[in-house]
PDB file of N, CA and C in Angstrom:
ATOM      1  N   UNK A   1     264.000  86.578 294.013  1.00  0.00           N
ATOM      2  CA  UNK A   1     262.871  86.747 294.910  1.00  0.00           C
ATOM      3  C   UNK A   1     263.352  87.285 296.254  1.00  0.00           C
ATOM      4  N   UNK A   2     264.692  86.802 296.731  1.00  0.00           N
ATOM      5  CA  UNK A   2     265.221  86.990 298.148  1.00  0.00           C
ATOM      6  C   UNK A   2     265.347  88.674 298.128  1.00  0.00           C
ATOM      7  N   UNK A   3     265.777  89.322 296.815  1.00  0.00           N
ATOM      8  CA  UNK A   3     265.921  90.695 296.531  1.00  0.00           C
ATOM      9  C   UNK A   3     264.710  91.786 296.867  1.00  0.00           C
ATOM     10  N   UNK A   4     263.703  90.932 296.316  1.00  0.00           N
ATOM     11  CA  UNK A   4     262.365  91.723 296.062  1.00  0.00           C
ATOM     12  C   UNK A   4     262.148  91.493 297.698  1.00  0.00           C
ATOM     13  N   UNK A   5     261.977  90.278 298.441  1.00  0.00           N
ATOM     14  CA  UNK A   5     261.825  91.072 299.773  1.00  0.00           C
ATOM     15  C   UNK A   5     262.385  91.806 300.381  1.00  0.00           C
ATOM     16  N   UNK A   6     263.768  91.705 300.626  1.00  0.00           N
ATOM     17  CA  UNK A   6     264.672  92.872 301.113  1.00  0.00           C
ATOM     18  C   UNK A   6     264.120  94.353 300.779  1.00  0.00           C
ATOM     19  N   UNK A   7     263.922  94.275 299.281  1.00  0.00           N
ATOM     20  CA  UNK A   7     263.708  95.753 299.229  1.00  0.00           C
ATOM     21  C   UNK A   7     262.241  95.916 299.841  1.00  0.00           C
ATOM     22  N   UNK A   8     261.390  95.359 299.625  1.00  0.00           N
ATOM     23  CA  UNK A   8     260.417  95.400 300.178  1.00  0.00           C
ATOM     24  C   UNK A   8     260.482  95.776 301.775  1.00  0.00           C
ATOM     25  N   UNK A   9     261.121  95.325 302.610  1.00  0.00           N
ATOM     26  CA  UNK A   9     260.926  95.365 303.760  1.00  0.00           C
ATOM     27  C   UNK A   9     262.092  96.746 304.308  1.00  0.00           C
ATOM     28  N   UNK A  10     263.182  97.065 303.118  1.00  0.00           N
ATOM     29  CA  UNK A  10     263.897  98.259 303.196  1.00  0.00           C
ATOM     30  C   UNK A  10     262.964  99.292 302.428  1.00  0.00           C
ATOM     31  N   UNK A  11     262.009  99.656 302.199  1.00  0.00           N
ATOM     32  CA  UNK A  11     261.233 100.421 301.765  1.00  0.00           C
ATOM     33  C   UNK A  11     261.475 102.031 302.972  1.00  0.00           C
ATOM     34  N   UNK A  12     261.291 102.878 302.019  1.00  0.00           N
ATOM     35  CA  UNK A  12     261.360 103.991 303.481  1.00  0.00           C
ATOM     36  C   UNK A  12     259.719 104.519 303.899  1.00  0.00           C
ATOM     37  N   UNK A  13     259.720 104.251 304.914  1.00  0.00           N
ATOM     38  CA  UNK A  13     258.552 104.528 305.746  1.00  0.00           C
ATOM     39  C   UNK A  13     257.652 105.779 305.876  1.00  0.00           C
ATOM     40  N   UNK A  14     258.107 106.725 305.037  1.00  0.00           N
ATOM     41  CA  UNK A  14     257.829 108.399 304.359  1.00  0.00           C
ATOM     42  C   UNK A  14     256.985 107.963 303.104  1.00  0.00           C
ATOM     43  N   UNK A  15     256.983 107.117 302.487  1.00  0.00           N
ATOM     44  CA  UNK A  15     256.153 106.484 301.257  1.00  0.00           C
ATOM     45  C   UNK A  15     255.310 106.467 301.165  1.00  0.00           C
ATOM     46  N   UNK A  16     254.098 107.631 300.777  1.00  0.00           N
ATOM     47  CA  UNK A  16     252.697 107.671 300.837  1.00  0.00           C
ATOM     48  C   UNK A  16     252.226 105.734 300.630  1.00  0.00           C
ATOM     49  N   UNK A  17     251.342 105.572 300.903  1.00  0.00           N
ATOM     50  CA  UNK A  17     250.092 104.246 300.519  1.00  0.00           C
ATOM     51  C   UNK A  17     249.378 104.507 299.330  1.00  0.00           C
ATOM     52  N   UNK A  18     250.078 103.541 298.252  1.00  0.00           N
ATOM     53  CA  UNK A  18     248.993 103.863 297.167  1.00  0.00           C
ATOM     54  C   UNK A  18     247.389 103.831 297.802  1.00  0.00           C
ATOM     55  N   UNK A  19     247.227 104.489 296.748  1.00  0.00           N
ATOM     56  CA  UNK A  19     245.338 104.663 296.830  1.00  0.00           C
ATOM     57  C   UNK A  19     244.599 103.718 296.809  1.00  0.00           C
ATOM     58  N   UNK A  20     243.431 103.747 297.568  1.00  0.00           N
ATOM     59  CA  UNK A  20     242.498 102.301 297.111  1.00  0.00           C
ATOM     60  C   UNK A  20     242.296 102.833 296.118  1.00  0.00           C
ATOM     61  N   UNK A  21     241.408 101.057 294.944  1.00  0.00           N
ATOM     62  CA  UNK A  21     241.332 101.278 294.038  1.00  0.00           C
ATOM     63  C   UNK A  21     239.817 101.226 294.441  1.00  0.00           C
ATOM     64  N   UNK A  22     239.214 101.466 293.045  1.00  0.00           N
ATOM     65  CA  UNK A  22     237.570 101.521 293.286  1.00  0.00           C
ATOM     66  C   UNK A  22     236.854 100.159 293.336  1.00  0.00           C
ATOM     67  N   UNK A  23     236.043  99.512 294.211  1.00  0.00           N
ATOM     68  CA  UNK A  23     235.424  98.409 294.319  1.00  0.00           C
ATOM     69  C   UNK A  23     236.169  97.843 295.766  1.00  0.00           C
ATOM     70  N   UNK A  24     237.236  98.742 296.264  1.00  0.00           N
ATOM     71  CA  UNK A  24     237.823  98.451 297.523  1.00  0.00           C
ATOM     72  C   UNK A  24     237.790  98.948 298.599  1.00  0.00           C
ATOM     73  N   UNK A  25     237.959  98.631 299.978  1.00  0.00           N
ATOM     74  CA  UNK A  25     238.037  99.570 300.816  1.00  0.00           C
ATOM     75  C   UNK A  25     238.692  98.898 302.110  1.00  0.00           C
ATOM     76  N   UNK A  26     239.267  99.632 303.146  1.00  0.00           N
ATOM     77  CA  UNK A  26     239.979  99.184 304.054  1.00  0.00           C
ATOM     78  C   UNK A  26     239.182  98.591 305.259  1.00  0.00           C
ATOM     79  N   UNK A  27     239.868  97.826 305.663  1.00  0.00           N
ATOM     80  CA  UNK A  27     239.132  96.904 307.122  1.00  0.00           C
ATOM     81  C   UNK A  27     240.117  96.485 308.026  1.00  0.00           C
ATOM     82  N   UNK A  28     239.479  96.941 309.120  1.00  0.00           N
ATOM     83  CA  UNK A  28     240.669  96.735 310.268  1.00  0.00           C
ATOM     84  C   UNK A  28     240.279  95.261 310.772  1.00  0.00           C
ATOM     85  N   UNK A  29     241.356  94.685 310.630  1.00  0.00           N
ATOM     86  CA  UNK A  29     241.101  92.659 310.889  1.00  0.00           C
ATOM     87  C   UNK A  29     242.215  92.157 311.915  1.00  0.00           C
ATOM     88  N   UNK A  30     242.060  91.343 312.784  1.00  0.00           N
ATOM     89  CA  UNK A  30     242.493  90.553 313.801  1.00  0.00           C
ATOM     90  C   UNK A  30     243.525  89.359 313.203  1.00  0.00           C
ATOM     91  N   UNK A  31     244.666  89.642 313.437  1.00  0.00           N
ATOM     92  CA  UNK A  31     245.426  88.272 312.729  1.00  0.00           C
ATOM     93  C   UNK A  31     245.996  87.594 313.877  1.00  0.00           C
ATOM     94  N   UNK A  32     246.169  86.714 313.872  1.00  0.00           N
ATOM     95  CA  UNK A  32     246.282  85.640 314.952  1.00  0.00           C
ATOM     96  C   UNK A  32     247.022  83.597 314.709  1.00  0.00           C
ATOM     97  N   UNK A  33     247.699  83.549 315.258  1.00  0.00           N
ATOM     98  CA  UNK A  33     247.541  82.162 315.081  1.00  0.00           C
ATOM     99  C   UNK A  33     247.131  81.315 316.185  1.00  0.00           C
ATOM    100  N   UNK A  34     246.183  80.573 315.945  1.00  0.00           N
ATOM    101  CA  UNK A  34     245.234  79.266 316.471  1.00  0.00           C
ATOM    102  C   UNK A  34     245.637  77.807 316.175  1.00  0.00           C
ATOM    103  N   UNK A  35     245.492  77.247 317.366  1.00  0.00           N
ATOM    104  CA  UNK A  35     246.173  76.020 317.356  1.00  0.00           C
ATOM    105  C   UNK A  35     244.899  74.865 316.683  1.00  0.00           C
ATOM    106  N   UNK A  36     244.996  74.025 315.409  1.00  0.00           N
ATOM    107  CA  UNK A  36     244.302  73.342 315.070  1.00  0.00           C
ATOM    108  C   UNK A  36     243.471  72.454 316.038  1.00  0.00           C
ATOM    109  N   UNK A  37     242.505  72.638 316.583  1.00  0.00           N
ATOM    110  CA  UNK A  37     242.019  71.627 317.880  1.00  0.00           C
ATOM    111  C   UNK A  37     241.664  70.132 317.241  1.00  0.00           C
ATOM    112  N   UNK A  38     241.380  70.054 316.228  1.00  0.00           N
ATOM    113  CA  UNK A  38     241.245  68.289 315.539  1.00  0.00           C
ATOM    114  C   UNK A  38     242.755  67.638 315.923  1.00  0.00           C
ATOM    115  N   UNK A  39     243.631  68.361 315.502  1.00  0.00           N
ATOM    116  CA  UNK A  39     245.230  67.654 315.383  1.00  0.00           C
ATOM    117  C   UNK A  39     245.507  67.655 317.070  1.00  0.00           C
ATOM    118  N   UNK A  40     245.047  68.287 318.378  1.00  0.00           N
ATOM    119  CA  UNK A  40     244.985  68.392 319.268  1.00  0.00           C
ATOM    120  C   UNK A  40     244.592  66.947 319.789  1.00  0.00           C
ATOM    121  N   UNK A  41     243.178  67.109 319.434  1.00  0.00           N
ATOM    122  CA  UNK A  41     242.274  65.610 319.979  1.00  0.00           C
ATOM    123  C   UNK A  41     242.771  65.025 319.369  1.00  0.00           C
ATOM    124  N   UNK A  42     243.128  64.488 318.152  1.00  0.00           N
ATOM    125  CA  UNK A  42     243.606  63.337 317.833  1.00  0.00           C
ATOM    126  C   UNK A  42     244.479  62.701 318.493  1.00  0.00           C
ATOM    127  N   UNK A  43     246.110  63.645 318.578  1.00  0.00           N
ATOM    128  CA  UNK A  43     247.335  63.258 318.909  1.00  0.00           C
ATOM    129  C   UNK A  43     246.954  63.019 320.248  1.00  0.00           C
ATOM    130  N   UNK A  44     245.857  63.537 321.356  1.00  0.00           N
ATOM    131  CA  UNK A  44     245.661  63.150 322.531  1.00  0.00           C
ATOM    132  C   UNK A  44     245.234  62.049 322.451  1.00  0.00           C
ATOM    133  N   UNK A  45     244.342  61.560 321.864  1.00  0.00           N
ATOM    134  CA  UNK A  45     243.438  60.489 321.969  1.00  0.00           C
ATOM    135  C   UNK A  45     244.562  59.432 321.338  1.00  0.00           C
ATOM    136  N   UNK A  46     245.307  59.514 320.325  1.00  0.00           N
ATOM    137  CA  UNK A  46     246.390  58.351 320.103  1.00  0.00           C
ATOM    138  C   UNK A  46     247.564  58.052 321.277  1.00  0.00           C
ATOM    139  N   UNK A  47     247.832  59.169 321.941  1.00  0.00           N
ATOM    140  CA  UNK A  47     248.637  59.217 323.209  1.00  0.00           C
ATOM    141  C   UNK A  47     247.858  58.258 323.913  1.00  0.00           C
ATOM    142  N   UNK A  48     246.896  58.727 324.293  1.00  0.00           N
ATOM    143  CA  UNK A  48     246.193  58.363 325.125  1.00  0.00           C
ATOM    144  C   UNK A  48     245.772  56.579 324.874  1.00  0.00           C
ATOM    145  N   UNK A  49     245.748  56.195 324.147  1.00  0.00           N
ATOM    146  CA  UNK A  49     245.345  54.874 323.634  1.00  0.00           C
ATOM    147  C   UNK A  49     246.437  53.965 323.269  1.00  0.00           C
ATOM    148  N   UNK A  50     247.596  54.217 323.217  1.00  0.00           N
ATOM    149  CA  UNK A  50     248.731  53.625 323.276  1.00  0.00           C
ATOM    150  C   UNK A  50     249.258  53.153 324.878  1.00  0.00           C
ATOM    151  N   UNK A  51     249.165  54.375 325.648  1.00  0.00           N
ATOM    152  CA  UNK A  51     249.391  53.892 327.019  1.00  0.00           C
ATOM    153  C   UNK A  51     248.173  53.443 327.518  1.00  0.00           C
ATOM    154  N   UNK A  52     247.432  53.471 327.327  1.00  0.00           N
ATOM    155  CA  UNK A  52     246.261  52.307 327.590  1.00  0.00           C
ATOM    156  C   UNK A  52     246.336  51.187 327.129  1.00  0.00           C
ATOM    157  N   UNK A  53     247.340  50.869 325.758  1.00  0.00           N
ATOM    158  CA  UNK A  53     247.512  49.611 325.235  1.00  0.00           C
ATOM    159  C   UNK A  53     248.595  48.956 326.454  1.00  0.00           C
ATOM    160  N   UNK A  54     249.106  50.113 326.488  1.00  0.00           N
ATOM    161  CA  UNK A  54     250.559  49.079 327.248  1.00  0.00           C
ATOM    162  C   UNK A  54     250.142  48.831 328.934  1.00  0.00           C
ATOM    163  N   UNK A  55     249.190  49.901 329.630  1.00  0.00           N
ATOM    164  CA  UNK A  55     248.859  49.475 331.272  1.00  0.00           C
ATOM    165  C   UNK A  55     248.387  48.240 330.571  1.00  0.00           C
ATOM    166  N   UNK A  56     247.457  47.759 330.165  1.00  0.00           N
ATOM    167  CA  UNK A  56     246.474  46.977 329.761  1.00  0.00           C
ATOM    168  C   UNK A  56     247.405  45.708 329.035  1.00  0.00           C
ATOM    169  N   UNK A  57     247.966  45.512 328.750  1.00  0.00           N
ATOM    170  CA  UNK A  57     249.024  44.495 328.248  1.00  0.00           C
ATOM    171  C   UNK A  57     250.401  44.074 329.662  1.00  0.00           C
ATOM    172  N   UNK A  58     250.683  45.531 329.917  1.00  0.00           N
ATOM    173  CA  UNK A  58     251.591  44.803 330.665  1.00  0.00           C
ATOM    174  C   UNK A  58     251.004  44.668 332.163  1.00  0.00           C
ATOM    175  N   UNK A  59     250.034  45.078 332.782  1.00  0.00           N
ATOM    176  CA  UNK A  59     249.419  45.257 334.185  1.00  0.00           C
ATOM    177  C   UNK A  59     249.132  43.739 334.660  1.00  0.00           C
ATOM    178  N   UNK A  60     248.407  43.723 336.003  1.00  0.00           N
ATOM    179  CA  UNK A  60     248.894  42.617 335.965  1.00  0.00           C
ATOM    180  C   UNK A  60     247.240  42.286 335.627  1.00  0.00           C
ATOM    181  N   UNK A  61     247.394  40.124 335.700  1.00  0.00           N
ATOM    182  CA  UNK A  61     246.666  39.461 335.321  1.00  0.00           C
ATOM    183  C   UNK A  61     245.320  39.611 336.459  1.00  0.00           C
ATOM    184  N   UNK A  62     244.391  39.159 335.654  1.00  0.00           N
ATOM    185  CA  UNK A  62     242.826  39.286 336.930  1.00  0.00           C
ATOM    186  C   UNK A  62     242.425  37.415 336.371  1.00  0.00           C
ATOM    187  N   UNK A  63     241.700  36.996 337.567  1.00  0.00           N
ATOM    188  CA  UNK A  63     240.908  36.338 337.198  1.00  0.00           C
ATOM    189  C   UNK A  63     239.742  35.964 336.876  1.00  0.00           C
ATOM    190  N   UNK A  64     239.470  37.314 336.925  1.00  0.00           N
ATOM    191  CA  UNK A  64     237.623  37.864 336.429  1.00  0.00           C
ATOM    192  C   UNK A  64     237.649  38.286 335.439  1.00  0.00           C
ATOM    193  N   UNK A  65     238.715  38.921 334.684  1.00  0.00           N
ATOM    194  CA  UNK A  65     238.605  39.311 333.456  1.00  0.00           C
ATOM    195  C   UNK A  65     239.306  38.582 332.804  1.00  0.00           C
ATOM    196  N   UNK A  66     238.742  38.621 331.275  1.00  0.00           N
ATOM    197  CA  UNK A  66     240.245  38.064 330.012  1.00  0.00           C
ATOM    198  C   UNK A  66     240.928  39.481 330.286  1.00  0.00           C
ATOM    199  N   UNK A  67     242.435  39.037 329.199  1.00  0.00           N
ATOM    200  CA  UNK A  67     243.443  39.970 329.059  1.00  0.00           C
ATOM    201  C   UNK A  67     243.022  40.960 328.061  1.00  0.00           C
ATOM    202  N   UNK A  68     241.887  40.694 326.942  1.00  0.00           N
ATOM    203  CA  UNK A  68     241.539  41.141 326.016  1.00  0.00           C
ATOM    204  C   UNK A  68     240.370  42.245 326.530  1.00  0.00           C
ATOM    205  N   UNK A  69     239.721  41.517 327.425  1.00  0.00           N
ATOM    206  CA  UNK A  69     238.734  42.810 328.268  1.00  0.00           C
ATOM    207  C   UNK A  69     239.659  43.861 329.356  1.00  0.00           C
ATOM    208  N   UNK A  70     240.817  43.732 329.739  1.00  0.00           N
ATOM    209  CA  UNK A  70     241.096  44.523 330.625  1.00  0.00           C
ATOM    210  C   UNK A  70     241.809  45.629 329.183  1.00  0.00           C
ATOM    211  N   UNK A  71     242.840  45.409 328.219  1.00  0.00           N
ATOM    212  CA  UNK A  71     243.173  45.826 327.731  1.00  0.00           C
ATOM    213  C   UNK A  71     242.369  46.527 326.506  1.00  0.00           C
ATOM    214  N   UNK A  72     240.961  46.239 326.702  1.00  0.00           N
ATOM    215  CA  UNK A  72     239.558  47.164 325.762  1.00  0.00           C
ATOM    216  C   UNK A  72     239.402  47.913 327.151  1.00  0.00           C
ATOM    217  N   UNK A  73     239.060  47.628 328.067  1.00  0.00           N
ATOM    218  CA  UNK A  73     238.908  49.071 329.315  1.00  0.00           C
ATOM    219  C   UNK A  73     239.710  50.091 328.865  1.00  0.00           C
ATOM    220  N   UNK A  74     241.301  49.533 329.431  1.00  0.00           N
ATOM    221  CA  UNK A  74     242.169  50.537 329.212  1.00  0.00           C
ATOM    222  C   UNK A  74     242.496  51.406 328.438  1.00  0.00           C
ATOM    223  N   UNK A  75     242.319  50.940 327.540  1.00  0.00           N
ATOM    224  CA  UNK A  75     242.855  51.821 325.754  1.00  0.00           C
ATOM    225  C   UNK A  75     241.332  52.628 325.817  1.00  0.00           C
ATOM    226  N   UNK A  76     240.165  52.359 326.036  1.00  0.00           N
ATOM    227  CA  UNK A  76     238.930  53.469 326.244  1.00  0.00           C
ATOM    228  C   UNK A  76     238.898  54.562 327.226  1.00  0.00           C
ATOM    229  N   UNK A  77     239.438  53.958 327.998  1.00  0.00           N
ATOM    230  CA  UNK A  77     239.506  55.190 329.587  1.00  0.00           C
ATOM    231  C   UNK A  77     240.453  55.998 329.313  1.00  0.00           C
ATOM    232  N   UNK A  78     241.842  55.715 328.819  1.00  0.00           N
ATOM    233  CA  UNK A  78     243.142  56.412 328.224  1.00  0.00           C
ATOM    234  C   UNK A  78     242.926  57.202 327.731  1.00  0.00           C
ATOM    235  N   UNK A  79     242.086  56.714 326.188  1.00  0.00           N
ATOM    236  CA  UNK A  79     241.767  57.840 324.567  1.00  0.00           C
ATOM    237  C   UNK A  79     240.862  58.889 325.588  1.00  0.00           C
ATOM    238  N   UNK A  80     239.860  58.276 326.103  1.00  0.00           N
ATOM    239  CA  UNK A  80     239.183  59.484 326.550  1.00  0.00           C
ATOM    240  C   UNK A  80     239.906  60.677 327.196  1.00  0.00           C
ATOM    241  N   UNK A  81     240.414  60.340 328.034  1.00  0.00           N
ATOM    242  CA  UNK A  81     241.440  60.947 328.931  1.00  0.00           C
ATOM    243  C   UNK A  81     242.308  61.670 328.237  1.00  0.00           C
ATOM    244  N   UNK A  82     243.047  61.236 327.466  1.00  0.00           N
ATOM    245  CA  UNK A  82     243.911  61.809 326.313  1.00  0.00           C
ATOM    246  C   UNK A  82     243.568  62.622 325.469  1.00  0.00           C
ATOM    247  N   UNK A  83     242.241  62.488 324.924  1.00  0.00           N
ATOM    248  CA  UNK A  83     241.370  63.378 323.835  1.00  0.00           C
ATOM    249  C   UNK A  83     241.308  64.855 324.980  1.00  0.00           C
ATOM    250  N   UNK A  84     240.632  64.302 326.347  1.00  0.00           N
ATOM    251  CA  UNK A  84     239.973  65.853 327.006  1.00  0.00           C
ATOM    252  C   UNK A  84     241.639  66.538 327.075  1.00  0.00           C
ATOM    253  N   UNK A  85     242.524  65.942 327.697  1.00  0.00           N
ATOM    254  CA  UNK A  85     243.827  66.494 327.768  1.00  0.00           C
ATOM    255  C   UNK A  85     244.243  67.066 326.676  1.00  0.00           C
ATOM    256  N   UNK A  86     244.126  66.817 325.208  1.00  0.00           N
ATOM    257  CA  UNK A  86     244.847  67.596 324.367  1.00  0.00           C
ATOM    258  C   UNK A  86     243.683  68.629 323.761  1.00  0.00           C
ATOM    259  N   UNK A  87     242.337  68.353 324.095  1.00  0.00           N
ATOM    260  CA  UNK A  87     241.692  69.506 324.327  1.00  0.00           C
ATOM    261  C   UNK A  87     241.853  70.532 325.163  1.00  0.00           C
ATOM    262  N   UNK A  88     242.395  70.376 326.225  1.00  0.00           N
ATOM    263  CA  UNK A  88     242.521  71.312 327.105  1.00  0.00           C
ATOM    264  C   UNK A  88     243.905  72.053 326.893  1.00  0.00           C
ATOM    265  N   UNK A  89     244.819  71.784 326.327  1.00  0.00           N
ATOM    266  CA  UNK A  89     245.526  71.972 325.616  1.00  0.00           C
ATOM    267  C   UNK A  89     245.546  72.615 324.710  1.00  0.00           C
ATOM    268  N   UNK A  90     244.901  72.209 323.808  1.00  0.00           N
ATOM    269  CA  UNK A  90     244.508  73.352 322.681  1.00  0.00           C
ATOM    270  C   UNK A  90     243.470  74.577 322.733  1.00  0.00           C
ATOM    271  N   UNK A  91     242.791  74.516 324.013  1.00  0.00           N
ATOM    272  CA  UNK A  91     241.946  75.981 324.483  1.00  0.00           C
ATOM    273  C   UNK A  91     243.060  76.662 325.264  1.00  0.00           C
ATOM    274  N   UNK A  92     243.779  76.273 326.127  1.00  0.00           N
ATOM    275  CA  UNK A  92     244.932  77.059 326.426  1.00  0.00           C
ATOM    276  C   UNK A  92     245.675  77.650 325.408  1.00  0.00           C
ATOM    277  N   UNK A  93     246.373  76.918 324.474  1.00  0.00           N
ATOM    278  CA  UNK A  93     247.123  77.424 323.566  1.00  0.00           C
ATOM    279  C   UNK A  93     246.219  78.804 323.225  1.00  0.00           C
ATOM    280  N   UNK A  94     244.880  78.621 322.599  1.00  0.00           N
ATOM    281  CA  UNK A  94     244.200  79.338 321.657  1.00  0.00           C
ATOM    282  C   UNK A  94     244.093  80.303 322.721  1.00  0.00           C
ATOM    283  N   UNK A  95     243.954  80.495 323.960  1.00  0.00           N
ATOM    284  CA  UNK A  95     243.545  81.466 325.083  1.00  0.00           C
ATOM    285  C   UNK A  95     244.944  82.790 324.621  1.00  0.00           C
ATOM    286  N   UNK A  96     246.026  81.760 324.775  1.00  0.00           N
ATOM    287  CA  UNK A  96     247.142  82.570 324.740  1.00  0.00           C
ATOM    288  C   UNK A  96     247.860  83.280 323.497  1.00  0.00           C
ATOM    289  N   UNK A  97     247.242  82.447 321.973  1.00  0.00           N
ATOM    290  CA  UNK A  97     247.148  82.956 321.347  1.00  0.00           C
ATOM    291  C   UNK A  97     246.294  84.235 320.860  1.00  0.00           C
ATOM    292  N   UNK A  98     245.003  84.666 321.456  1.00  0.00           N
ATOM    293  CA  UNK A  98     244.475  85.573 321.816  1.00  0.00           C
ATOM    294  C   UNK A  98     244.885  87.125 322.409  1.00  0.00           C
ATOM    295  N   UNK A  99     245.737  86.576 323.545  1.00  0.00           N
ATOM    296  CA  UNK A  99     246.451  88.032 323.570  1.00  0.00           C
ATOM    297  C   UNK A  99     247.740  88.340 322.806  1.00  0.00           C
ATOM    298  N   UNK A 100     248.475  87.105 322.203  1.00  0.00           N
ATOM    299  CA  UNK A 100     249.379  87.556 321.333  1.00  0.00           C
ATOM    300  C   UNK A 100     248.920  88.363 319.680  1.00  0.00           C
ATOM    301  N   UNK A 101     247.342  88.614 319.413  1.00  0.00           N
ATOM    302  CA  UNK A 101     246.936  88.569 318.261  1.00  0.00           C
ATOM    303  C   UNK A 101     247.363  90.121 318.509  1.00  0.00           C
ATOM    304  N   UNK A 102     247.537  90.304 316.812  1.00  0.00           N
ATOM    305  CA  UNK A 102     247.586  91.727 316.351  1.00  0.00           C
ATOM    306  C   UNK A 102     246.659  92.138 315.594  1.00  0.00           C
ATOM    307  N   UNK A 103     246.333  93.520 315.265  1.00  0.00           N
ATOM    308  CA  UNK A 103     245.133  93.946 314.518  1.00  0.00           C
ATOM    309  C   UNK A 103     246.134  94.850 313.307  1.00  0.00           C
ATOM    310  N   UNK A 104     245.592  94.832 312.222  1.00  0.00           N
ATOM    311  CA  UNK A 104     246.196  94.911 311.049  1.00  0.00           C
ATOM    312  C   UNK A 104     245.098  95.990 310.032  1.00  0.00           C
ATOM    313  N   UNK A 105     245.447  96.757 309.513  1.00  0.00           N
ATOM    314  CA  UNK A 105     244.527  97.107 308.235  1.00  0.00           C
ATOM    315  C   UNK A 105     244.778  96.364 306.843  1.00  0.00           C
ATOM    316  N   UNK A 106     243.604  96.194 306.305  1.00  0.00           N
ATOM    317  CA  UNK A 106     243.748  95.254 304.872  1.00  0.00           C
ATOM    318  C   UNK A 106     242.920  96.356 304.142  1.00  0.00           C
ATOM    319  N   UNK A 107     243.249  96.372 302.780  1.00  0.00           N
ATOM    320  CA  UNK A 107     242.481  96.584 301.730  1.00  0.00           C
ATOM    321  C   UNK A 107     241.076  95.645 300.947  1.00  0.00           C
ATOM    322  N   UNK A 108     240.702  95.489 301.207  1.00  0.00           N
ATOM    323  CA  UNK A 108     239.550  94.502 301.210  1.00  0.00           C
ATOM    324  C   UNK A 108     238.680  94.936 299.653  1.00  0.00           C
ATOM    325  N   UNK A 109     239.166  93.857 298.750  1.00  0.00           N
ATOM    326  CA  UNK A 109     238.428  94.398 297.176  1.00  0.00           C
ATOM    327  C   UNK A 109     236.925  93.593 297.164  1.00  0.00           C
ATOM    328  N   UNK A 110     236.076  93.943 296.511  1.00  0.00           N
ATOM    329  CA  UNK A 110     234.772  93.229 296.376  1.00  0.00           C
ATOM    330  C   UNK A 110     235.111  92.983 295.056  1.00  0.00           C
ATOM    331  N   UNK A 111     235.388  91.501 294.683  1.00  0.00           N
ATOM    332  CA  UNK A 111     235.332  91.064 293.291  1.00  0.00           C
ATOM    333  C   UNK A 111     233.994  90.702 292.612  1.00  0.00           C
ATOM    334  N   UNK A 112     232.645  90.908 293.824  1.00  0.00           N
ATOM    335  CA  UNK A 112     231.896  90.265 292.883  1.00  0.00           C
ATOM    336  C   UNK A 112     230.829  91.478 293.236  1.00  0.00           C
ATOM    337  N   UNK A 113     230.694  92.457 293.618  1.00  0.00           N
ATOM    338  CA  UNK A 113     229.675  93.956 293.544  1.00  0.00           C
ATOM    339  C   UNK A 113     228.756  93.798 294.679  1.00  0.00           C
ATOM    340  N   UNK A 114     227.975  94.779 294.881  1.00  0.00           N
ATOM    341  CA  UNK A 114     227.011  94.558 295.996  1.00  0.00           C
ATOM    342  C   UNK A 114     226.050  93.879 295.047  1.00  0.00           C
ATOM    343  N   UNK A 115     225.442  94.092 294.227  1.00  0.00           N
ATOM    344  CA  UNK A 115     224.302  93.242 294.111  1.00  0.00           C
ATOM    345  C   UNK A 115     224.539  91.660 293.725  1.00  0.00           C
ATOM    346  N   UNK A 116     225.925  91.091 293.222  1.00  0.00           N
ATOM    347  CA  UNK A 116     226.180  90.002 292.735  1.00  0.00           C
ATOM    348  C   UNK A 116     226.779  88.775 294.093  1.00  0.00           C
ATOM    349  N   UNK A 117     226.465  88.768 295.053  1.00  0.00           N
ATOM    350  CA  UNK A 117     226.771  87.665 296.360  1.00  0.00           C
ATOM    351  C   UNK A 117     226.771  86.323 296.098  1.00  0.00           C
ATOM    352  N   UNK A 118     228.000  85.959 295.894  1.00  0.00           N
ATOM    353  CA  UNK A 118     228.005  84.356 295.497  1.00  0.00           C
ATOM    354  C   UNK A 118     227.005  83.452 296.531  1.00  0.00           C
ATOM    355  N   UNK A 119     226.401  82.597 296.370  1.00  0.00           N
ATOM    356  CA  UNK A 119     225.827  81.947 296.860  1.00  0.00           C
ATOM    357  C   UNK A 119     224.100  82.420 296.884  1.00  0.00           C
ATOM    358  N   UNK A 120     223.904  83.206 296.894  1.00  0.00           N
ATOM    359  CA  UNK A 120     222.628  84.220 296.476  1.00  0.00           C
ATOM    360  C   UNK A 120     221.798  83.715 295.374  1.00  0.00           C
TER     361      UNK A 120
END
């Protein structure tokens, strides 16, 4: 397999493009990579709720509150905090992934015809 790419990628660049075939046709498409924003918020919001466990455990004592209510504040105000942060995070990323995107031509086949539209 390691062969077949080599040659593949040693190909000489004078090499006509096979032909489309019929039922195909070319499309110029945007390729890009985007940062998953779920895996973003999550890992923020678990960040975020861990050091809310620990202000909230180790901070100090009140006598208006239990230890169990200061440490439910904390771990809520944190995740929140943590969630918008690794949101903001992941619109940056995606911002910057944006101008790194390249535009590509594909061959684009219709396997199922114009009149046959899955879901139709």
């Amino acid at each position: 397999m390691r062969d077949n790419l080599e040659t593949m990628s040693a190909a000489d660049p004078e090499t006509p493009a096979p032909a489309p075939q019929p039922g195909s046709a070319t499309e110029r498409m945007t390729v890009r990579r985007a940062p998953n924003m779920i895996a973003f918020l999550i890992t923020g919001a678990a960040v975020g709720a861990i050091a809310g466990l620990l202000v909230g455990a180790l901070g100090p004592g009140s006598l208006a509150y239990t230890r169990g209510a200061i440490i439910g504040f904390f771990l809520m105000t944190f995740l929140i905090v943590g969630a918008t942060v690794g949101a903001v995070v992941a619109l940056v990323l995606d911002r910057i992934s944006l101008k790194r995107s390249r535009h590509v031509t594909a061959e684009v086949q219709d396997l199922h015809g114009a009149d046959e539209r899955p879901g139709t």
